[in-house]
Protein backbone atom coordinates (compact mmCIF):
# COMPACT_ATOMS: atom_id res chain seq x y z
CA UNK A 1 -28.24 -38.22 9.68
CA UNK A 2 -31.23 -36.46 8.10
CA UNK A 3 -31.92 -33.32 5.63
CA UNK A 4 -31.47 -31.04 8.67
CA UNK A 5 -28.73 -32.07 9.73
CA UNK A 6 -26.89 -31.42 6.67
CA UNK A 7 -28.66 -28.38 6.03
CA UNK A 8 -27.43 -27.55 9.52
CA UNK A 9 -23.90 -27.90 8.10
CA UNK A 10 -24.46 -26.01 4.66
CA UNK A 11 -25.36 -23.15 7.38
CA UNK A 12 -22.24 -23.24 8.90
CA UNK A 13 -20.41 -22.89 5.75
CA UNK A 14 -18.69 -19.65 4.93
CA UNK A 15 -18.50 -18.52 1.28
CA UNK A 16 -15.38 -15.38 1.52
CA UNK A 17 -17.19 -14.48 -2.27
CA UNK A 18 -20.57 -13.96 -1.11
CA UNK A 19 -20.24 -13.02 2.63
CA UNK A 20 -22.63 -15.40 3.89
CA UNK A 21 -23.60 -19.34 4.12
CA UNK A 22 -24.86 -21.29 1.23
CA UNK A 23 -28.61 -21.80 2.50
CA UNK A 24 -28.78 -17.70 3.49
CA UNK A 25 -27.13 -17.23 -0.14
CA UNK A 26 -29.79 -19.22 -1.85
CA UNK A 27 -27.30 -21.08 -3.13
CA UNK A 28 -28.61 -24.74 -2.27
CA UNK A 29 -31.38 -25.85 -4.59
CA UNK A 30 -31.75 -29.71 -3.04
CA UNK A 31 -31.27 -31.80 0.16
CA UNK A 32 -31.85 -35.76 -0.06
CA UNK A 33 -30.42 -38.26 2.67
CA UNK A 34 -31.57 -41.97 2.27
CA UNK A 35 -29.53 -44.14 4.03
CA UNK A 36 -25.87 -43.38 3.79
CA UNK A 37 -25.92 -41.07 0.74
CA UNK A 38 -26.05 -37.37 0.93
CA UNK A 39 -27.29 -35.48 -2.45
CA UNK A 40 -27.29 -31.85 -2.51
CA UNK A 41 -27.55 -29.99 -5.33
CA UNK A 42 -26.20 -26.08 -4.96
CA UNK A 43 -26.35 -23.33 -7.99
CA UNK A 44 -24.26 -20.35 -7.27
CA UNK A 45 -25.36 -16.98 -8.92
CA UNK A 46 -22.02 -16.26 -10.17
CA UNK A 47 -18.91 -17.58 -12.90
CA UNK A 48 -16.78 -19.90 -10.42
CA UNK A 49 -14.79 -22.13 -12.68
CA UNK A 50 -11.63 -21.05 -10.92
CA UNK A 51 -12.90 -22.61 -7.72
CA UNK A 52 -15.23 -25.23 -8.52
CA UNK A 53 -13.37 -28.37 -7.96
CA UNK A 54 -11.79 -26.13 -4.52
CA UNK A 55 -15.62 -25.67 -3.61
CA UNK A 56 -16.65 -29.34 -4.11
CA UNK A 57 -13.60 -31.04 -1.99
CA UNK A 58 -14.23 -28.31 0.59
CA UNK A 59 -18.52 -29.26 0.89
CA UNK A 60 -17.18 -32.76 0.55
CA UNK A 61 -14.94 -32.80 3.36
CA UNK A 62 -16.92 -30.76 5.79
CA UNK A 63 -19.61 -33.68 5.32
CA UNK A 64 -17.51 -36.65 6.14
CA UNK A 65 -16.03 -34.67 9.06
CA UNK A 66 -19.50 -34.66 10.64
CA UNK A 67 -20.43 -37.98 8.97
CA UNK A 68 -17.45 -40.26 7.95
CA UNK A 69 -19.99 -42.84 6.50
CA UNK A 70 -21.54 -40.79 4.25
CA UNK A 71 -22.20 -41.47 0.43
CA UNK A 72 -21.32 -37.88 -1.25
CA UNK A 73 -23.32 -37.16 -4.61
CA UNK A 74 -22.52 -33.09 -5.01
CA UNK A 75 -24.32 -31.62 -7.96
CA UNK A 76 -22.42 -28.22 -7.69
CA UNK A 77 -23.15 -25.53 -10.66
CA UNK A 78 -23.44 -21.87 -11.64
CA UNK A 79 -26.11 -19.96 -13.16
CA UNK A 80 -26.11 -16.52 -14.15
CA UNK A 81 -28.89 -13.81 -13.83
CA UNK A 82 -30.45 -10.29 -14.74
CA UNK A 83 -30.22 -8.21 -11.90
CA UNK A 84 -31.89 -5.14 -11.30
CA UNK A 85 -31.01 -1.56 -12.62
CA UNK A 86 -32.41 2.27 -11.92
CA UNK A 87 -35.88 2.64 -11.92
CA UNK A 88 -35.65 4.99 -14.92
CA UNK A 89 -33.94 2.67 -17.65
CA UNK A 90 -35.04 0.11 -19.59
CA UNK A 91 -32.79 -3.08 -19.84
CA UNK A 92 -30.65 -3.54 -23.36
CA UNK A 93 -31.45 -6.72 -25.49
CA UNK A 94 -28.53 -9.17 -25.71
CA UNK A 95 -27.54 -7.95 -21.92
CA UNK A 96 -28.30 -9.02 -18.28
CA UNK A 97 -25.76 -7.23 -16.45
CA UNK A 98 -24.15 -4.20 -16.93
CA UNK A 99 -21.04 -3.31 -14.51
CA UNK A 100 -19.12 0.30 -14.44
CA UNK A 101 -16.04 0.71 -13.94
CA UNK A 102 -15.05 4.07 -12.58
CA UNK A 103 -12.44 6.30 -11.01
CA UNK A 104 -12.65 10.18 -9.40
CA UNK A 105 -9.72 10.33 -11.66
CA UNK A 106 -7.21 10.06 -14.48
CA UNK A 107 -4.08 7.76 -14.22
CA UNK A 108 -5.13 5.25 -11.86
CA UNK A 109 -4.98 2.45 -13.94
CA UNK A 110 -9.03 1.69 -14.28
CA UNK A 111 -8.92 1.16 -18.41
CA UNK A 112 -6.30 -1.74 -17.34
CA UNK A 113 -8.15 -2.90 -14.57
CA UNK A 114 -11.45 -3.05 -16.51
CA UNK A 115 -10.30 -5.13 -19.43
CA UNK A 116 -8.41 -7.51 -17.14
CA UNK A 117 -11.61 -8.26 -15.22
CA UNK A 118 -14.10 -8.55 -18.49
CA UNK A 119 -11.10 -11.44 -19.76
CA UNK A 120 -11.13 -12.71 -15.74
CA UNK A 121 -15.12 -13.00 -16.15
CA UNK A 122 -14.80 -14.93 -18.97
CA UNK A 123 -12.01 -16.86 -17.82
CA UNK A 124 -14.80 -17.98 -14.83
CA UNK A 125 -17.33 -18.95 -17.20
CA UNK A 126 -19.07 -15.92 -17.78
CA UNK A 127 -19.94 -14.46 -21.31
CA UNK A 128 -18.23 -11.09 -20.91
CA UNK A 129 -17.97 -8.43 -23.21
CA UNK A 130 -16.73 -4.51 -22.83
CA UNK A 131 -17.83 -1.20 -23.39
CA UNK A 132 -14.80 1.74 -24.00
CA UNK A 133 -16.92 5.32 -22.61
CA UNK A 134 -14.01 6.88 -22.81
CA UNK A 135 -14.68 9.00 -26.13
CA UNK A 136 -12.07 11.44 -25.47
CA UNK A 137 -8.91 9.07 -24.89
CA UNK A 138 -10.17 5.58 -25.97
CA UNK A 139 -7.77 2.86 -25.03
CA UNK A 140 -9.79 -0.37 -25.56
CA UNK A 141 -8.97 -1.28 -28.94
CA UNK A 142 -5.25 -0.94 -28.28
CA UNK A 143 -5.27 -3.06 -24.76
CA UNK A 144 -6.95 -5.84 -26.87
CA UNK A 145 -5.56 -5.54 -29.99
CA UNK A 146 -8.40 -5.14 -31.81
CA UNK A 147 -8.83 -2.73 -35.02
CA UNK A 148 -10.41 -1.88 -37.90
CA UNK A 149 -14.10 -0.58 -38.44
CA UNK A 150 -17.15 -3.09 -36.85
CA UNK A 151 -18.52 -5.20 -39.41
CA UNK A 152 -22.64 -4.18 -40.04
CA UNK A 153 -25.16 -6.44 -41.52
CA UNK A 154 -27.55 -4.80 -42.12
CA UNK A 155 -26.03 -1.22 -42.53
CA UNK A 156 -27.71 -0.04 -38.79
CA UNK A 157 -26.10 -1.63 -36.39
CA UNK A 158 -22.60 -2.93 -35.35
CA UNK A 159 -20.95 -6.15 -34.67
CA UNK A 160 -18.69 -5.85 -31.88
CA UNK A 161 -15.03 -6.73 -32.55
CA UNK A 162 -13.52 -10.03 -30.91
CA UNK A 163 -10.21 -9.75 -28.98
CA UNK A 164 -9.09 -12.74 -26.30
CA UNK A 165 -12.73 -14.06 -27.09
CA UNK A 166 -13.93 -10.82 -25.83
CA UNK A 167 -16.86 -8.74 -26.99
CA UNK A 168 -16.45 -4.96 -27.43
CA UNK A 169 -16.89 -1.59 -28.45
CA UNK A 170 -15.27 1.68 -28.90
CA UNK A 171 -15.47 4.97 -30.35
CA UNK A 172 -11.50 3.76 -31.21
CA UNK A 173 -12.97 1.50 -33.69
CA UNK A 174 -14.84 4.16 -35.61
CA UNK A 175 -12.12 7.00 -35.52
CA UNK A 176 -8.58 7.05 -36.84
CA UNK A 177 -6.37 6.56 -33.23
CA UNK A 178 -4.63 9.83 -33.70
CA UNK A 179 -8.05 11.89 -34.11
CA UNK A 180 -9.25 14.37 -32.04
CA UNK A 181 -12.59 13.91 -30.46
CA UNK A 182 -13.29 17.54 -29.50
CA UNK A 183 -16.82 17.48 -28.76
CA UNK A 184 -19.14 18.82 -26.34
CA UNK A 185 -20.88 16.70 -23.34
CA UNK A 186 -24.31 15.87 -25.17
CA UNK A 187 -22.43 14.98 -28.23
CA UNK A 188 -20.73 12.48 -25.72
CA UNK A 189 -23.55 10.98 -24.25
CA UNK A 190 -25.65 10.71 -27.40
CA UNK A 191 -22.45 8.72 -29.16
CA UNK A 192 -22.13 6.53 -26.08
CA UNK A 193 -25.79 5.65 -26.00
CA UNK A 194 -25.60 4.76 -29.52
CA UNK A 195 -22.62 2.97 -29.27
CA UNK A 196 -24.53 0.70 -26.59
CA UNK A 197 -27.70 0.46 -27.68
CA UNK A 198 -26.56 -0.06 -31.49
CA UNK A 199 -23.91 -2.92 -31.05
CA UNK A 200 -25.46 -6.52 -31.39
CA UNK A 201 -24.66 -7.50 -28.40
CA UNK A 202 -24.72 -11.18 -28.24
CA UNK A 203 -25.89 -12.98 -25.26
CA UNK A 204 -23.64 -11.22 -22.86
CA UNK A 205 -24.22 -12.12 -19.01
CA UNK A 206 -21.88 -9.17 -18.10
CA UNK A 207 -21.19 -5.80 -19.84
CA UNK A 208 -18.21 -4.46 -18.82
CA UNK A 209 -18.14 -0.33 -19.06
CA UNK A 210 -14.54 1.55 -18.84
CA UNK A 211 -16.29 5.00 -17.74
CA UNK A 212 -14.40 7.76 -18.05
CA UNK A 213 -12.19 9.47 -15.36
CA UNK A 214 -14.16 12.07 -13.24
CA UNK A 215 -17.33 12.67 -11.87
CA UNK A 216 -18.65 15.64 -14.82
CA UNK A 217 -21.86 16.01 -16.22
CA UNK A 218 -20.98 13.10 -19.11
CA UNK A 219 -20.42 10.85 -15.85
CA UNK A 220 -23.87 11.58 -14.73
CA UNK A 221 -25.66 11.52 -17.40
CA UNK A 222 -24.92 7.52 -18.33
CA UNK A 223 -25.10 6.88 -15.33
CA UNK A 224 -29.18 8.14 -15.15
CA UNK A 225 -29.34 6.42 -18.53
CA UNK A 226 -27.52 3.60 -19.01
CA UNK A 227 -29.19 0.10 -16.71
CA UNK A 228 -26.53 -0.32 -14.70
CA UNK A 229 -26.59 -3.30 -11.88
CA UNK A 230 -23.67 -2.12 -9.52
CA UNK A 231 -20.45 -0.30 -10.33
CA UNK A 232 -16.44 -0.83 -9.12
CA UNK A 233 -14.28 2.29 -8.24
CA UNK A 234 -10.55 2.13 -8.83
CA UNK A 235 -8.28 3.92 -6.62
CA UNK A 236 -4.55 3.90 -5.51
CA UNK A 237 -3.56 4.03 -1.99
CA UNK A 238 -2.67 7.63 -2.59
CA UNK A 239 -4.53 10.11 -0.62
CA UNK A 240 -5.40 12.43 -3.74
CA UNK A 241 -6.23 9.63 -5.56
CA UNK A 242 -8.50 9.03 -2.42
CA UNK A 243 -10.33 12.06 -2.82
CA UNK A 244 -11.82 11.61 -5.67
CA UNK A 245 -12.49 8.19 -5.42
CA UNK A 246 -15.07 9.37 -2.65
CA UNK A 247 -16.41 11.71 -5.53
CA UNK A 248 -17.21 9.00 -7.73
CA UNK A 249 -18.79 7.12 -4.38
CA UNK A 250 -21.53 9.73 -3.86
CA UNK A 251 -21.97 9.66 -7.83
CA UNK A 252 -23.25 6.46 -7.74
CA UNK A 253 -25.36 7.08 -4.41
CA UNK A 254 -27.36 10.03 -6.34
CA UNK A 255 -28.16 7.94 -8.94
CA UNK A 256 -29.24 4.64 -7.45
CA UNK A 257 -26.67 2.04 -8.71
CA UNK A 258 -25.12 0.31 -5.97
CA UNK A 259 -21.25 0.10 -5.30
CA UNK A 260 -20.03 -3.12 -5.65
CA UNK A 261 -16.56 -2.84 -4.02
CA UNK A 262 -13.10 -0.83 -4.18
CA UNK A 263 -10.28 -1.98 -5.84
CA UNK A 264 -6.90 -0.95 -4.99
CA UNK A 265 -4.88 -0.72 -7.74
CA UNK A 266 -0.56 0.12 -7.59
CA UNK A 267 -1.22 -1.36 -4.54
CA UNK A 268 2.48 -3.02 -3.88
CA UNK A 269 5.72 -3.23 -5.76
CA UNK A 270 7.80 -6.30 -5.37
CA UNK A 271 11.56 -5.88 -6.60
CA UNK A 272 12.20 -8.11 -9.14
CA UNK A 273 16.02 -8.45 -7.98
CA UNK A 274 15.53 -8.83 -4.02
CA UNK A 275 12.18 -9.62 -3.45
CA UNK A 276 11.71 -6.42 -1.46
CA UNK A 277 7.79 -4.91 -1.07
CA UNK A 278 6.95 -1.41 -1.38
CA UNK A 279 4.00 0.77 -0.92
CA UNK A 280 4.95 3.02 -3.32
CA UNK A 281 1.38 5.18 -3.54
CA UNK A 282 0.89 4.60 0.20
CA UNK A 283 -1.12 1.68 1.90
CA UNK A 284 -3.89 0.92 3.65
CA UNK A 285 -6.18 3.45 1.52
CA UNK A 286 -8.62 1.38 -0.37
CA UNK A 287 -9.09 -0.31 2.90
CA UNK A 288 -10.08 2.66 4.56
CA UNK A 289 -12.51 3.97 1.77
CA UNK A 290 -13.94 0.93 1.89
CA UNK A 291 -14.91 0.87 5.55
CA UNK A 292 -16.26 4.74 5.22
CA UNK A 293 -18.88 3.67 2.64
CA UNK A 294 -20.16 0.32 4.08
CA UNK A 295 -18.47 -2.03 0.37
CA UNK A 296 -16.22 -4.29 0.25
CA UNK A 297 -12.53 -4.18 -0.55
CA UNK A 298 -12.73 -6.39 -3.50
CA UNK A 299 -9.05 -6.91 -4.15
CA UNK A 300 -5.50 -4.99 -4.16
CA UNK A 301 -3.38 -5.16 -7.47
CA UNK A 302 0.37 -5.13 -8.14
CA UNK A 303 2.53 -2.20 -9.41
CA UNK A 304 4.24 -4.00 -12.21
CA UNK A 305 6.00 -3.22 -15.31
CA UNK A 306 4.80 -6.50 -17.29
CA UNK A 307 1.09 -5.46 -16.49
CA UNK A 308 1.90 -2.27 -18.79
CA UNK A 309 4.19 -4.05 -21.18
CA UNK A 310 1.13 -6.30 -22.11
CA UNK A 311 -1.48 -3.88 -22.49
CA UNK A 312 0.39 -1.73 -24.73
CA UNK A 313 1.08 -5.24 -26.95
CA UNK A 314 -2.08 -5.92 -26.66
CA UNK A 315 -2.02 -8.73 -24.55
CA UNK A 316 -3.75 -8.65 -21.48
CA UNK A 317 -2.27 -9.96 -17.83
CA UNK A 318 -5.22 -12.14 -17.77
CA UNK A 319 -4.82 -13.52 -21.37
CA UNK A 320 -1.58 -13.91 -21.61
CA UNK A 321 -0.20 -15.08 -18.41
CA UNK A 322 -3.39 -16.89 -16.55
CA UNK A 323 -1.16 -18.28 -14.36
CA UNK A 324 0.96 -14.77 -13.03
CA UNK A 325 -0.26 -14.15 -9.86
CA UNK A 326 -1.61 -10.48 -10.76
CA UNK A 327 -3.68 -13.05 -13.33
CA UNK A 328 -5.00 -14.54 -10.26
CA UNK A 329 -5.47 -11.57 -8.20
CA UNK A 330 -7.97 -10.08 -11.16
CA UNK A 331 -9.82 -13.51 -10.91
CA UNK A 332 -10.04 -13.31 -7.81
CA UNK A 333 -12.00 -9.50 -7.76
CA UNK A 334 -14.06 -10.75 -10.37
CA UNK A 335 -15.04 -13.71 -8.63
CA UNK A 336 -16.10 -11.12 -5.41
CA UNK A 337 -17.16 -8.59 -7.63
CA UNK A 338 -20.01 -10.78 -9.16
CA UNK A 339 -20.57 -12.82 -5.91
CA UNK A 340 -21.59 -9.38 -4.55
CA UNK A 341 -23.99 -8.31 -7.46
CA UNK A 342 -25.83 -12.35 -7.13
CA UNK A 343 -26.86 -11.15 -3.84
CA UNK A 344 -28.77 -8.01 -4.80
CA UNK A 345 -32.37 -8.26 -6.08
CA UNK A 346 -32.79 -10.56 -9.44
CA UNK A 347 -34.65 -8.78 -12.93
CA UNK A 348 -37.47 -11.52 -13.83
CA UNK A 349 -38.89 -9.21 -16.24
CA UNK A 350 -36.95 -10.84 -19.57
CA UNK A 351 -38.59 -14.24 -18.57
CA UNK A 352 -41.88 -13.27 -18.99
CA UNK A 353 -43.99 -13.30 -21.80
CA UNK A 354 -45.38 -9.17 -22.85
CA UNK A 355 -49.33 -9.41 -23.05
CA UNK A 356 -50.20 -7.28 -26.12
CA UNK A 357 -53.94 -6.81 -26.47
CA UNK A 358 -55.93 -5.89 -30.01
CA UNK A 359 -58.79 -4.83 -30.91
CA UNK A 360 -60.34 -6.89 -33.71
């Protein structure tokens, strides 16, 4: 038993997050055999608290099965980095990742899925925070019952409000929830901009942002300004739904930020009474637009009444039930959705020093 021989086995094992082995991920850091005892120290580039102690036994085993004498020492960890956005932005302090959420359109349950997934990132490990874009029908504030307007200390900028130990932002916060926003697209933008360049973010290894429904010019437009490192589109199995999902696809492909996945929200309904499963939208159709445009099919989400009850109290799936299986299912996407993004080209540019140069 030597270093290659274990390295030989770290080859041959399969993350289902990443879509490759551990040495092709990059994940393992250190090999040392002396004697009888195997060290190996492995860093994933992603929030895994969900399946840490799952990942150790699994490493664990797979080395005694080729080596039943071995001495185990796993130092198994997670580090989070900047990865890298659009040529034309410039990266926000307090932020290494930013990650849109989008749909081609209205009513499929994105807002929902976004907030679940910022509290599942955090839930992994990650500091998570999110952004509400939606400036015509913001819905943040209510789905984390947060309100009131953002503290300022110093009269410029905003604090972002706290709910479920969550970091965010909305044009909610600022307005009275019955108001109007009847404004025209660079009116949008400019707001939005403000709203994210103007919060103090604080140390926040993934920025969560609810886009709006569509693919309009106010779509665009953040999208060629805001330093994005990959974006999610939400769909339903239904075939309009579908259609506009491939909309927001080809949005993304104009203006360099890479898709992450699809998730498939509505997905299933399970009777409550007999247990029976329906496809109520359809099935099979984030599956399909996955396979057209070369992503992954990150996860597929329930159709379920408690889901909605929640986020109108204010209590999130995620928060509030960790343990429901839909709970699970969002921890799961996240898990994929930022094993994905860890495997795309790494920002280095915040951990080096600026060389200014005076004249005396």
């Amino acid at each position: 038993m030597n270093k290659e021989n274990i390295e030989a086995l770290l080859k041959d094992y399969q993350c289902p997050y990443m879509g490759t082995d551990l040495v092709s991920g990059n994940t393992v850091k250190e090999i040392k055999v002396e004697g009888n005892n195997v060290f190996v120290k492995c860093v994933l580039g992603w929030p895994a608290e969900g399946i840490m102690q799952a990942f150790h036994e699994n490493m664990d085993k797979k080395i005694k099965e080729a080596y039943p004498d071995a001495q185990t020492n796993l130092d198994l960890s997670y580090e989070i980095s900047a990865h890298g956005i659009q040529k034309s932005t410039e990266r926000i302090k307090g932020i290494k990742n930013i990650i849109a959420v989008a749909s081609g359109k209205g009513g499929v349950g994105k807002s929902t899925t976004a907030v679940n997934l910022a509290l599942a990132l955090k839930e992994e490990g990650a500091n998570a925070a999110i952004l509400d874009a939606d400036i015509y029908g913001p819905s943040i504030p209510r789905m984390l019952g947060v309100s009131g307007q953002p503290d300022s200390e110093d009269g410029k900028t905003l604090m972002p409000k706290i709910g479920h130990g969550l970091q965010s932002m909305s044009i909610g916060l600022l307005v009275e929830e019955d108001t109007p926003m009847i404004w025209r697209g660079p009116m949008v933008t400019q707001a939005l901009e403000q709203l994210l360049t103007d919060t103090q973010w604080k140390d926040v290894d993934y920025l969560i942002i609810d886009l709006p429904p569509g693919t309009g010019d106010v779509q665009l437009t953040l999208c060629q300004k805001i330093p994005v490192s990959g974006a999610v589109i939400v769909t339903t199995p239904q075939d309009i739904s579908l259609i506009d999902a491939r909309k927001g696809l080809k949005m993304f492909e104009k203006v360099e930020v890479p898709v992450l996945g699809i998730v498939e929200n509505m997905s299933t309904h399970v009777c409550k009474k007999c247990g029976h499963i329906e496809s109520i939208f359809g099935e099979g159709g984030g599956e399909q637009l996955a396979s057209e445009a070369g992503v992954k099919l990150l996860g597929e989400l329930p159709l379920e009444k408690q889901i909605r009850e929640e986020m109108d109290k204010g209590t999130p799936t995620v928060s509030s039930n960790p343990m429901d299986p839909a709970s699970l299912a969002y921890r799961e996407i996240a898990r994929k959705m930022t094993a994905t993004l860890s495997m795309r080209k790494k920002d280095y540019s915040a951990a080096f020093p600026k060389i200014v140069i005076q004249n005396d």
